[in-house]
N, C-alpha and C. Protein backbone atom coordinates (compact mmCIF):
# COMPACT_ATOMS: atom_id res chain seq x y z
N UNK A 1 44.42 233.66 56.94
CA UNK A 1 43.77 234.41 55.89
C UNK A 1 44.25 233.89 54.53
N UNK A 2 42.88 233.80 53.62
CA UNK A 2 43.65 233.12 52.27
C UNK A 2 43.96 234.02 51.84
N UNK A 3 44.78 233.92 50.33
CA UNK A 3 45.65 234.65 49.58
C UNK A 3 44.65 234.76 48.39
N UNK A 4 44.35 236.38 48.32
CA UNK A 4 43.58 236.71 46.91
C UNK A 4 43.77 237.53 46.20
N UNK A 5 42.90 237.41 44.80
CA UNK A 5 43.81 238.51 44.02
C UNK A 5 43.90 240.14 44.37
N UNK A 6 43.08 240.73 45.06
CA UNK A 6 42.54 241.52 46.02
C UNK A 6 43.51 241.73 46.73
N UNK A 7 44.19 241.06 47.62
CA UNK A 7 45.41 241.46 48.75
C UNK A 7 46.64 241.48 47.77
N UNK A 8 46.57 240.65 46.66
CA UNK A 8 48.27 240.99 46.13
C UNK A 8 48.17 241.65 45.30
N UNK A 9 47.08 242.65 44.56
CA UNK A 9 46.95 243.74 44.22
C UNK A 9 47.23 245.14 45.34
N UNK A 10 46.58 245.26 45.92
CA UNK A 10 46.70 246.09 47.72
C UNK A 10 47.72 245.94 48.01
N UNK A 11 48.72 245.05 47.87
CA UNK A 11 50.34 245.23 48.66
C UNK A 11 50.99 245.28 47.74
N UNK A 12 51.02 245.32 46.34
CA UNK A 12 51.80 245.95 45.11
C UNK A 12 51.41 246.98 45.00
N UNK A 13 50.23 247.65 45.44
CA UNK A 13 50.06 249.23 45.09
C UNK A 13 50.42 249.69 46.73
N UNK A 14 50.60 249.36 47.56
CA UNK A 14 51.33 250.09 48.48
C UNK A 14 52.18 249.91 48.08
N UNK A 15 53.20 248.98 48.23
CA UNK A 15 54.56 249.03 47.80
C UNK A 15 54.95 249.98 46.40
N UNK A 16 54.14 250.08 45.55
CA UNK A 16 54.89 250.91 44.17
C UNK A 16 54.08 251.87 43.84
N UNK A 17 53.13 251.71 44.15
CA UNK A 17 51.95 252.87 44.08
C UNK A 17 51.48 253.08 42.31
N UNK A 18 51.48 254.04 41.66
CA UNK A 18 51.22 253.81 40.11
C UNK A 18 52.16 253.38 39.81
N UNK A 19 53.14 253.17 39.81
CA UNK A 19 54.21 252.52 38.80
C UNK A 19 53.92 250.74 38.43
N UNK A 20 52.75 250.35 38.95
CA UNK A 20 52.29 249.33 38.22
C UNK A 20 51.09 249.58 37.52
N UNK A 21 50.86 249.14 36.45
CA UNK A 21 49.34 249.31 35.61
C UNK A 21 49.23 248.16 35.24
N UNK A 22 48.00 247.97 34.65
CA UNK A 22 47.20 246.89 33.86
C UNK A 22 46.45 245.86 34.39
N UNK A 23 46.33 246.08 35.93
CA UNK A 23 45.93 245.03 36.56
C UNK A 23 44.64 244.73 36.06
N UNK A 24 44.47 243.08 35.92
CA UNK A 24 43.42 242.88 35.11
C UNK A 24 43.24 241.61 36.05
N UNK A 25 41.97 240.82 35.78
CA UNK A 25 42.08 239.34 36.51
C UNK A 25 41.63 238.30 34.96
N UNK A 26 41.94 237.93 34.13
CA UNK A 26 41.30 237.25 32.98
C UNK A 26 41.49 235.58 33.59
N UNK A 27 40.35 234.89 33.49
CA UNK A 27 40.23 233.74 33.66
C UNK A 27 40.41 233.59 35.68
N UNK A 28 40.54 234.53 36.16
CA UNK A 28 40.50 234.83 37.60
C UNK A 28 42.10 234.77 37.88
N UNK A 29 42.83 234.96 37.16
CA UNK A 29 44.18 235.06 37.04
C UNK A 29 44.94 236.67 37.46
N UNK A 30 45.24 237.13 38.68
CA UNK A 30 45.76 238.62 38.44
C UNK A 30 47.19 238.83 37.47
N UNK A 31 46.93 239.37 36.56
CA UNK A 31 48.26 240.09 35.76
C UNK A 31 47.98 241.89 36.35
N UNK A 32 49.17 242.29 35.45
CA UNK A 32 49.69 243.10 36.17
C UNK A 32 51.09 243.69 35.08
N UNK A 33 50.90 244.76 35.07
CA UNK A 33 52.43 245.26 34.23
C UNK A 33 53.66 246.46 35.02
N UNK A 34 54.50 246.57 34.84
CA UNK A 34 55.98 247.62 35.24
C UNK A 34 56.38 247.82 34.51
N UNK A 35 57.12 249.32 34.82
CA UNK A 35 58.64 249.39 33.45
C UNK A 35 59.28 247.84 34.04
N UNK A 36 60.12 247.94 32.90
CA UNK A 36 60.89 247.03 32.38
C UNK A 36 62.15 247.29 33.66
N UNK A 37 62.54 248.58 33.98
CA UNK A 37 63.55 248.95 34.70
C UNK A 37 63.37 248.09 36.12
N UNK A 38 61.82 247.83 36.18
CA UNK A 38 61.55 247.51 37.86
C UNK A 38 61.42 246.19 38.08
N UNK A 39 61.71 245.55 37.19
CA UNK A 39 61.14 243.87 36.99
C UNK A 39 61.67 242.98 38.15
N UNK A 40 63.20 243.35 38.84
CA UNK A 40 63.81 242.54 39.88
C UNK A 40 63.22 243.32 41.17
N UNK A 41 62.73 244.42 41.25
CA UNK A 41 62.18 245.25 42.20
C UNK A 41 61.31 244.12 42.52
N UNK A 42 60.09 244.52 41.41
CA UNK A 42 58.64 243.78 41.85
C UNK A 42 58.84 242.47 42.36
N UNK A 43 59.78 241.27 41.26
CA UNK A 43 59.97 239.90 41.62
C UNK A 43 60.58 239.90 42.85
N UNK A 44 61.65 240.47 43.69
CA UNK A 44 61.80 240.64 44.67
C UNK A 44 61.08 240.39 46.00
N UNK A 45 60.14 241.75 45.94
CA UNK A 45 59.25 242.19 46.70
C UNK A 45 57.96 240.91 46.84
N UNK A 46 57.97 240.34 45.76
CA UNK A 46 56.63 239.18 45.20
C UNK A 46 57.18 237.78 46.26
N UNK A 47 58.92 237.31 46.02
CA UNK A 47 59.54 236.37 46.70
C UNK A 47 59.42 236.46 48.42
N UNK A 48 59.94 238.24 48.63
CA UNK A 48 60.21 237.88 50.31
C UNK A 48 58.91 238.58 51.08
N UNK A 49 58.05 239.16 50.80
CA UNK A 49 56.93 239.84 51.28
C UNK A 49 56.39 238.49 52.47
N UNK A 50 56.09 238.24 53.30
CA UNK A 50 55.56 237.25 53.67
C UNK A 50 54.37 237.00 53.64
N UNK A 51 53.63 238.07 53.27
CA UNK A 51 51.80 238.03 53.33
C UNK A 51 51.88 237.53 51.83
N UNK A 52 52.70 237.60 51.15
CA UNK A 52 52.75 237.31 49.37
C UNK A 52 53.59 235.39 49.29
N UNK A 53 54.69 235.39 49.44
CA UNK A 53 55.48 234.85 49.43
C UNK A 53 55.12 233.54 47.86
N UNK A 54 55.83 234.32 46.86
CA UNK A 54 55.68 233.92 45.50
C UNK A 54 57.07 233.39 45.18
N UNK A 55 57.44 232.49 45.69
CA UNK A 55 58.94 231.49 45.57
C UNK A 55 59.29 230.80 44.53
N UNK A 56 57.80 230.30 43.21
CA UNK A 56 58.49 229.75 42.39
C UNK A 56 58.02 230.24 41.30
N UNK A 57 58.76 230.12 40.09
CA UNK A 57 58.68 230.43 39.20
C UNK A 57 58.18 229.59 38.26
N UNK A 58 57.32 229.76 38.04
CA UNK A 58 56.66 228.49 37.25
C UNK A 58 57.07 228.37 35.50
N UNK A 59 57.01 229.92 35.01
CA UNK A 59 57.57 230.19 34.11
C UNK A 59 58.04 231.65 33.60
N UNK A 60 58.94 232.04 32.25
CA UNK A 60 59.33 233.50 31.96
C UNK A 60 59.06 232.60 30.11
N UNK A 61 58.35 233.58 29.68
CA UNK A 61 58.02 233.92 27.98
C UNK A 61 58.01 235.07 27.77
N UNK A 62 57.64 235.14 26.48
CA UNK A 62 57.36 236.61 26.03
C UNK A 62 56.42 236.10 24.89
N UNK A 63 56.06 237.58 24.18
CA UNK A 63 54.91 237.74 23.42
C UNK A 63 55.08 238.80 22.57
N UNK A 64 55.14 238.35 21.29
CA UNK A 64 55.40 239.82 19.95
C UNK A 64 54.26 240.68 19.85
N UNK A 65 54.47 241.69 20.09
CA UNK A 65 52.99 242.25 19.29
C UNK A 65 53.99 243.65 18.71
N UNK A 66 54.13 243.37 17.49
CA UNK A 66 54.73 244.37 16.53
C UNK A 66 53.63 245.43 15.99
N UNK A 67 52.29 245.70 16.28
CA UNK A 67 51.73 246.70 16.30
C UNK A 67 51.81 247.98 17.63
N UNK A 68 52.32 247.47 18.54
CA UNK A 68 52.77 247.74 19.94
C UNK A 68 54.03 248.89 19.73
N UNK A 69 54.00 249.73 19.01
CA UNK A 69 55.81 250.14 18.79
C UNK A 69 56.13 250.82 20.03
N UNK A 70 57.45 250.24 19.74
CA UNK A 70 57.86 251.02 21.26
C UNK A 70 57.99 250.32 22.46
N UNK A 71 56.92 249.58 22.59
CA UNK A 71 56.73 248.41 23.09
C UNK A 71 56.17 246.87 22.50
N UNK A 72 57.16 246.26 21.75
CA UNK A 72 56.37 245.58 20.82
C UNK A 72 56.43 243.69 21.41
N UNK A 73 57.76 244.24 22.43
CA UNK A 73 57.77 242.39 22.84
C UNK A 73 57.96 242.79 24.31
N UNK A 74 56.98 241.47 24.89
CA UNK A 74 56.46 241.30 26.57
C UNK A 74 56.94 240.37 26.73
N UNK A 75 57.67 239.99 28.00
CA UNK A 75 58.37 239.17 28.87
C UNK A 75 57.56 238.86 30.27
N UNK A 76 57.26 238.03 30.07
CA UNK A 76 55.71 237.72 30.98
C UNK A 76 56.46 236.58 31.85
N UNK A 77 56.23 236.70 33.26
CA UNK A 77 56.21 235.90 34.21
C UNK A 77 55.11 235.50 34.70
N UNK A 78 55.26 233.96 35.15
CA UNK A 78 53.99 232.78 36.05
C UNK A 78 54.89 232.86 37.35
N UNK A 79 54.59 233.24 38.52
CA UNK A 79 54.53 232.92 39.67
C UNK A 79 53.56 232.33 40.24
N UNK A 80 54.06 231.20 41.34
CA UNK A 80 53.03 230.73 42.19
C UNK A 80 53.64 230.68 43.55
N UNK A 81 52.40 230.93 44.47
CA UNK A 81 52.83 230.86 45.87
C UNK A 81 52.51 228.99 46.23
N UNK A 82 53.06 228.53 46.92
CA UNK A 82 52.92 227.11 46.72
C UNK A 82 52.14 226.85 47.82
N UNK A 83 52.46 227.55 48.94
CA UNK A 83 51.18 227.40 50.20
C UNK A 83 50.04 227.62 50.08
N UNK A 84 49.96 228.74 49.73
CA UNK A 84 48.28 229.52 49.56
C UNK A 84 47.37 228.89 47.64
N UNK A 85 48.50 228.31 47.25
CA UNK A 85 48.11 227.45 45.70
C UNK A 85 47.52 228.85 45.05
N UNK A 86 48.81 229.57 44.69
CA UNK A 86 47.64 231.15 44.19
C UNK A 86 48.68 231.57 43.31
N UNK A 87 48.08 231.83 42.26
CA UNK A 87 49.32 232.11 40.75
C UNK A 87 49.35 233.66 40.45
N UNK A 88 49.72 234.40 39.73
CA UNK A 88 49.91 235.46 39.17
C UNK A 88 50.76 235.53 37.77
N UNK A 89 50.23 236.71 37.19
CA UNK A 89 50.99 236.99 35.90
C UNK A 89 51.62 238.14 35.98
N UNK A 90 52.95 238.68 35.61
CA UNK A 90 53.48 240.00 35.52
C UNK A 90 54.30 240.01 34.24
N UNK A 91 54.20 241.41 33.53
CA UNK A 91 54.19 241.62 32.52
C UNK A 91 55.70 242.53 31.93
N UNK A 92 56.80 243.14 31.38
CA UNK A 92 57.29 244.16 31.04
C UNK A 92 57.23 244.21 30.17
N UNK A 93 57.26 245.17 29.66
CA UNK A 93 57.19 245.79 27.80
C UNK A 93 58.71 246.13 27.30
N UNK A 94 58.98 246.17 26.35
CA UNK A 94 60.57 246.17 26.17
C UNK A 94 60.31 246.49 24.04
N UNK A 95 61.09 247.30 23.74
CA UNK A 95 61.06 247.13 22.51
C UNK A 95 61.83 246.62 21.41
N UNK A 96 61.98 246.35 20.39
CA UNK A 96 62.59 245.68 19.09
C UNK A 96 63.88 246.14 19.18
N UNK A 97 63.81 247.43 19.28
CA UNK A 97 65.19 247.92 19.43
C UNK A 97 66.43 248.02 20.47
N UNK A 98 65.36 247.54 21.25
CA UNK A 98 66.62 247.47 22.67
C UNK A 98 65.54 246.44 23.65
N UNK A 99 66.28 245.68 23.71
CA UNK A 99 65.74 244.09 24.36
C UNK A 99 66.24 243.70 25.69
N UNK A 100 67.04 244.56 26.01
CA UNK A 100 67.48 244.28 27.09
C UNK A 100 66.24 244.39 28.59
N UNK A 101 66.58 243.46 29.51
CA UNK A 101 65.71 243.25 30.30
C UNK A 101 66.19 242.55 31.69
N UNK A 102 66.78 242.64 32.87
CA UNK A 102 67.34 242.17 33.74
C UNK A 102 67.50 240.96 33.99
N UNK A 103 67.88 240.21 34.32
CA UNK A 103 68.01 238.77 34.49
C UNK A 103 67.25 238.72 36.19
N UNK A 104 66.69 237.08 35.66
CA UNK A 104 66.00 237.09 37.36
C UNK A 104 66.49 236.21 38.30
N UNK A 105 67.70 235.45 37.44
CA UNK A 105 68.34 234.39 37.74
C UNK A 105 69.27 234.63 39.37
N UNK A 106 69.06 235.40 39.50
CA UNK A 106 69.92 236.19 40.98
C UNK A 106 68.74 235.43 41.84
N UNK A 107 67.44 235.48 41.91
CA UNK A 107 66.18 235.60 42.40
C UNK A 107 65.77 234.01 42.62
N UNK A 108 65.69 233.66 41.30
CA UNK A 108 65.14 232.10 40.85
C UNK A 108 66.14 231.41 40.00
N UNK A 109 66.77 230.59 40.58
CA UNK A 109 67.51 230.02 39.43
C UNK A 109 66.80 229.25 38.40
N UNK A 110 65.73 228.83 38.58
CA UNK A 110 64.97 228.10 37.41
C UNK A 110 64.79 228.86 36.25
N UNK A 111 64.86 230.39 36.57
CA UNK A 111 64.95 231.11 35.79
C UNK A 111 65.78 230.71 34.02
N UNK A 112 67.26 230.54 34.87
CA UNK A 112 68.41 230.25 33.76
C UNK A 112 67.79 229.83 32.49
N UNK A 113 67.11 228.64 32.50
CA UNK A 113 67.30 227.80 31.12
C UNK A 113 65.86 228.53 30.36
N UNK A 114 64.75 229.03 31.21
CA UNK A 114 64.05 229.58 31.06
C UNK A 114 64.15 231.01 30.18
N UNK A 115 65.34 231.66 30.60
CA UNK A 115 65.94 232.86 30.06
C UNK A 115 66.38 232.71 28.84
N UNK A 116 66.97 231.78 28.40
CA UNK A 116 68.00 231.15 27.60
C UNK A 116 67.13 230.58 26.43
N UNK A 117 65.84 230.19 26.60
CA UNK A 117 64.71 229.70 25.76
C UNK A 117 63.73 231.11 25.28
N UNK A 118 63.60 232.50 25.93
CA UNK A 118 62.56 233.11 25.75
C UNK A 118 63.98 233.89 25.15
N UNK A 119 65.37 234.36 25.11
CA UNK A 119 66.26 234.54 24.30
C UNK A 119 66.21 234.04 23.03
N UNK A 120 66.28 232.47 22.97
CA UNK A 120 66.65 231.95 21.73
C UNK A 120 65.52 232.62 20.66
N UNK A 121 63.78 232.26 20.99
CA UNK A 121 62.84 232.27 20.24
C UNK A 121 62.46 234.37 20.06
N UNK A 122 62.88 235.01 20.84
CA UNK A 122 62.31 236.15 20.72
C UNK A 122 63.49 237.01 20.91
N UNK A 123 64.84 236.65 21.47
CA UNK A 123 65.52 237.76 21.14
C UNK A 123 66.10 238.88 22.31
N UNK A 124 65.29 238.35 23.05
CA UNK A 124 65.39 238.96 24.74
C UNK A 124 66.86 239.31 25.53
N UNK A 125 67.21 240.31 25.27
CA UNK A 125 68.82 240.06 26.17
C UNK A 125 68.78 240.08 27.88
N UNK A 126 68.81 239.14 28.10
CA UNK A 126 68.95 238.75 29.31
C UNK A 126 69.82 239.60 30.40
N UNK A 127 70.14 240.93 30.68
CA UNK A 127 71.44 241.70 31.16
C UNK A 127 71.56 240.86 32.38
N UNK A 128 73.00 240.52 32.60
CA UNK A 128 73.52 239.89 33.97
C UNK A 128 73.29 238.21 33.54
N UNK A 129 72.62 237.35 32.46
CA UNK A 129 72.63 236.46 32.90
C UNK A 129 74.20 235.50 32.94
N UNK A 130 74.05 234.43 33.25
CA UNK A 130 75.10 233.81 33.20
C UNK A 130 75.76 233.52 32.35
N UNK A 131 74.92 232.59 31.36
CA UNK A 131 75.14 231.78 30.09
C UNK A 131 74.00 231.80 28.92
N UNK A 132 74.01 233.32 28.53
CA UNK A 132 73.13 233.64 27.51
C UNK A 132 73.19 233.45 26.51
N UNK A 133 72.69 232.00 25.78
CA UNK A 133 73.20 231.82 24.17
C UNK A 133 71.77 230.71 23.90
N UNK A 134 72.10 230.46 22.65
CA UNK A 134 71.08 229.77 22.32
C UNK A 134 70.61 228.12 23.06
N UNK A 135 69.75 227.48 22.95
CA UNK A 135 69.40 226.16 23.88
C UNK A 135 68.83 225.25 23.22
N UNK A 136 67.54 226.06 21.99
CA UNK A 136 67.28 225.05 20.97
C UNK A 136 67.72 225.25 20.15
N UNK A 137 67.59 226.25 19.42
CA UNK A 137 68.11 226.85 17.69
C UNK A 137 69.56 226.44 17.50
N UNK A 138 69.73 226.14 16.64
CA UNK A 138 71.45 226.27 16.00
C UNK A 138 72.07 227.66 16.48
N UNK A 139 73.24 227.53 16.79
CA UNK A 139 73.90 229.02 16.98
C UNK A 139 74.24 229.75 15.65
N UNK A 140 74.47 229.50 14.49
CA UNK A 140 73.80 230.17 13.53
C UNK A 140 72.66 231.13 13.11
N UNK A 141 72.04 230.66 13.97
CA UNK A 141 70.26 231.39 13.45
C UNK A 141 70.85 232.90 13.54
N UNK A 142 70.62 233.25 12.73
CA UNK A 142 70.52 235.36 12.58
C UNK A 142 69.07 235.68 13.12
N UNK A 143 68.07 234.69 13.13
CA UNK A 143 66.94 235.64 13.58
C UNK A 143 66.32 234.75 14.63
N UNK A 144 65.13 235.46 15.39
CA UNK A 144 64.52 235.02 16.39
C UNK A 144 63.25 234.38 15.71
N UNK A 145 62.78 233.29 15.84
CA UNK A 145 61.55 232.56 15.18
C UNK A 145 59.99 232.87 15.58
N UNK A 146 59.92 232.97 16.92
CA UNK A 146 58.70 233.20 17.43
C UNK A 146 58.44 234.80 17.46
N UNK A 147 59.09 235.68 16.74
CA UNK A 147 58.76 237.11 16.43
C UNK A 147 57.81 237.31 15.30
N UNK A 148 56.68 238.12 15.45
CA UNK A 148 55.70 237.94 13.96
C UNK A 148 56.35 238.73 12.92
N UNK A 149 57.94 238.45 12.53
CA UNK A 149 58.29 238.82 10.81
C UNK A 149 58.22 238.28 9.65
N UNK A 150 57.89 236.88 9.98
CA UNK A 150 57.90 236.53 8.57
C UNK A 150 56.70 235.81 8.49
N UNK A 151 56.28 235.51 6.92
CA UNK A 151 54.68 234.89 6.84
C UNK A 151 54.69 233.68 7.73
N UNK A 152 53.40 233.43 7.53
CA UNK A 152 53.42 231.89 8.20
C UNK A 152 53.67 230.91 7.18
N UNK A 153 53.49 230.94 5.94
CA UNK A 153 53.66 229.87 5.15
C UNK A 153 54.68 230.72 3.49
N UNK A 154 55.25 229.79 2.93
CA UNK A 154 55.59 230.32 1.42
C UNK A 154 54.17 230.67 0.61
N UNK A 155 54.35 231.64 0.14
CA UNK A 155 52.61 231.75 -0.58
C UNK A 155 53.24 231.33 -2.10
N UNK A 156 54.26 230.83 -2.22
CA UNK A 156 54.67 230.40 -4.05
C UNK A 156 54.48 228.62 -3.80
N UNK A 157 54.21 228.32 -2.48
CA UNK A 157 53.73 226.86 -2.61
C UNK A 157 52.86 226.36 -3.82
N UNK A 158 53.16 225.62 -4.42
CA UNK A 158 51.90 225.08 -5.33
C UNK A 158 51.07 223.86 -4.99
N UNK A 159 52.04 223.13 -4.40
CA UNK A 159 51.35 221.78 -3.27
C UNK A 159 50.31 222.55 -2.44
N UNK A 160 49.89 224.22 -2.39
CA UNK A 160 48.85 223.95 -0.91
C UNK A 160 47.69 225.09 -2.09
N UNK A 161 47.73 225.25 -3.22
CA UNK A 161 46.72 225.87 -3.52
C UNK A 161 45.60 224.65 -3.60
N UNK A 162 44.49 225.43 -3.72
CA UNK A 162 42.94 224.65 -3.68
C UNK A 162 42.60 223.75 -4.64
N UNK A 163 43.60 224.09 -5.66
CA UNK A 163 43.29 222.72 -6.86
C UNK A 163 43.98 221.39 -6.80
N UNK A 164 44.53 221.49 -5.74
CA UNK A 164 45.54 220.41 -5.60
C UNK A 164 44.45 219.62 -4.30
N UNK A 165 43.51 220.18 -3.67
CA UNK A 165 42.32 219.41 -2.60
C UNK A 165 41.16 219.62 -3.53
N UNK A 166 40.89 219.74 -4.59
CA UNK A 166 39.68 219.68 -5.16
C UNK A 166 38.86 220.76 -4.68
N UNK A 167 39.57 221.96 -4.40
CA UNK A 167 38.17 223.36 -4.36
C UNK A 167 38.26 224.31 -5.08
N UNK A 168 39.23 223.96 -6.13
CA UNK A 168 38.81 225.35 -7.29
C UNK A 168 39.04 225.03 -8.52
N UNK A 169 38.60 225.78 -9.51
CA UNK A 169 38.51 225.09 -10.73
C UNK A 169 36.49 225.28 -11.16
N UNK A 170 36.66 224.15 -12.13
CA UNK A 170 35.24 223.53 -12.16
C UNK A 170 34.70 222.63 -11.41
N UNK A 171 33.55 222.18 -11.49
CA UNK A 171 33.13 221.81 -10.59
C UNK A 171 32.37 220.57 -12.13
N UNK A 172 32.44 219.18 -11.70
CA UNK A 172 32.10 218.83 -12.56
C UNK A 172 30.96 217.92 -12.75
């Protein structure tokens, strides 16, 4: 029997019943969201299930959405089952103020450097990981870069106003 989004929806809602929401399929992709508390639960359950069997980790990011309060940054996992060639997305919500979020590195070790990168850029505390510090950024940095706080550009630039490409002004 192939592996669809259909059956690994059906054996996450037996297994947790509502305590997952959001299941969506975008681009034929199943995502899927948990508390934050259940994240080694679900990944768990996703690894040894055998009708599932989701072994690698393809990737762990996150995603700001500072209109979100409360929940303003997502820590999003790519699993793939490598037999059945069948991916998934899972989601936790976690907020600005407390970032903490389990480590999965017990689970997947590919996890590690993975952890250590969605840390550096967003801020993520990794609880339990090994070697939680920065990977690209300088250990200096006070802030997380890929968080939406600061503009995207200096607006006191004078090199990028329109008179400097010929679109404002007169026209001659």
């Amino acid at each position: 029997m192939s592996l669809t989004n259909e059956i690994v929806q059906q054996k996450l809602q037996e297994k947790f019943g509502d305590q997952l929401t959001g299941f969506e399929t975008p681009y034929g992709m199943l995502s899927f969201e948990a508390p934050k508390e259940m994240n080694l639960k679900v990944l768990q359950f996703l690894y040894d299930e055998p009708a599932l069997g989701y072994q690698f980790l393809t990737d762990i990011t996150a995603v700001h959405y500072p209109e979100q309060v409360g929940r303003e940054l997502a820590v999003v996992y790519h699993l793939h089952n490598l037999r059945e060639n069948h991916r998934i997305r899972f989601k936790v919500f976690t907020s600005v103020a407390n970032t903490d979020v389990f480590t999965a590195t017990k689970i997947f070790s590919s996890a590690n450097w993975m952890e250590r990168e969605t840390y550096d850029f967003f801020g993520i505390n990794f609880v339990g990981h090994p070697n939680l510090k920065r990977i690209l950024n300088v250990d200096e940095m006070d802030y997380f870069p890929m968080r939406k706080e600061f503009p995207l550009e200096d607006q006191t630039r004078v090199d990028k106003d329109d008179e400097m490409f010929g679109r404002g002004g007169s026209i001659i």
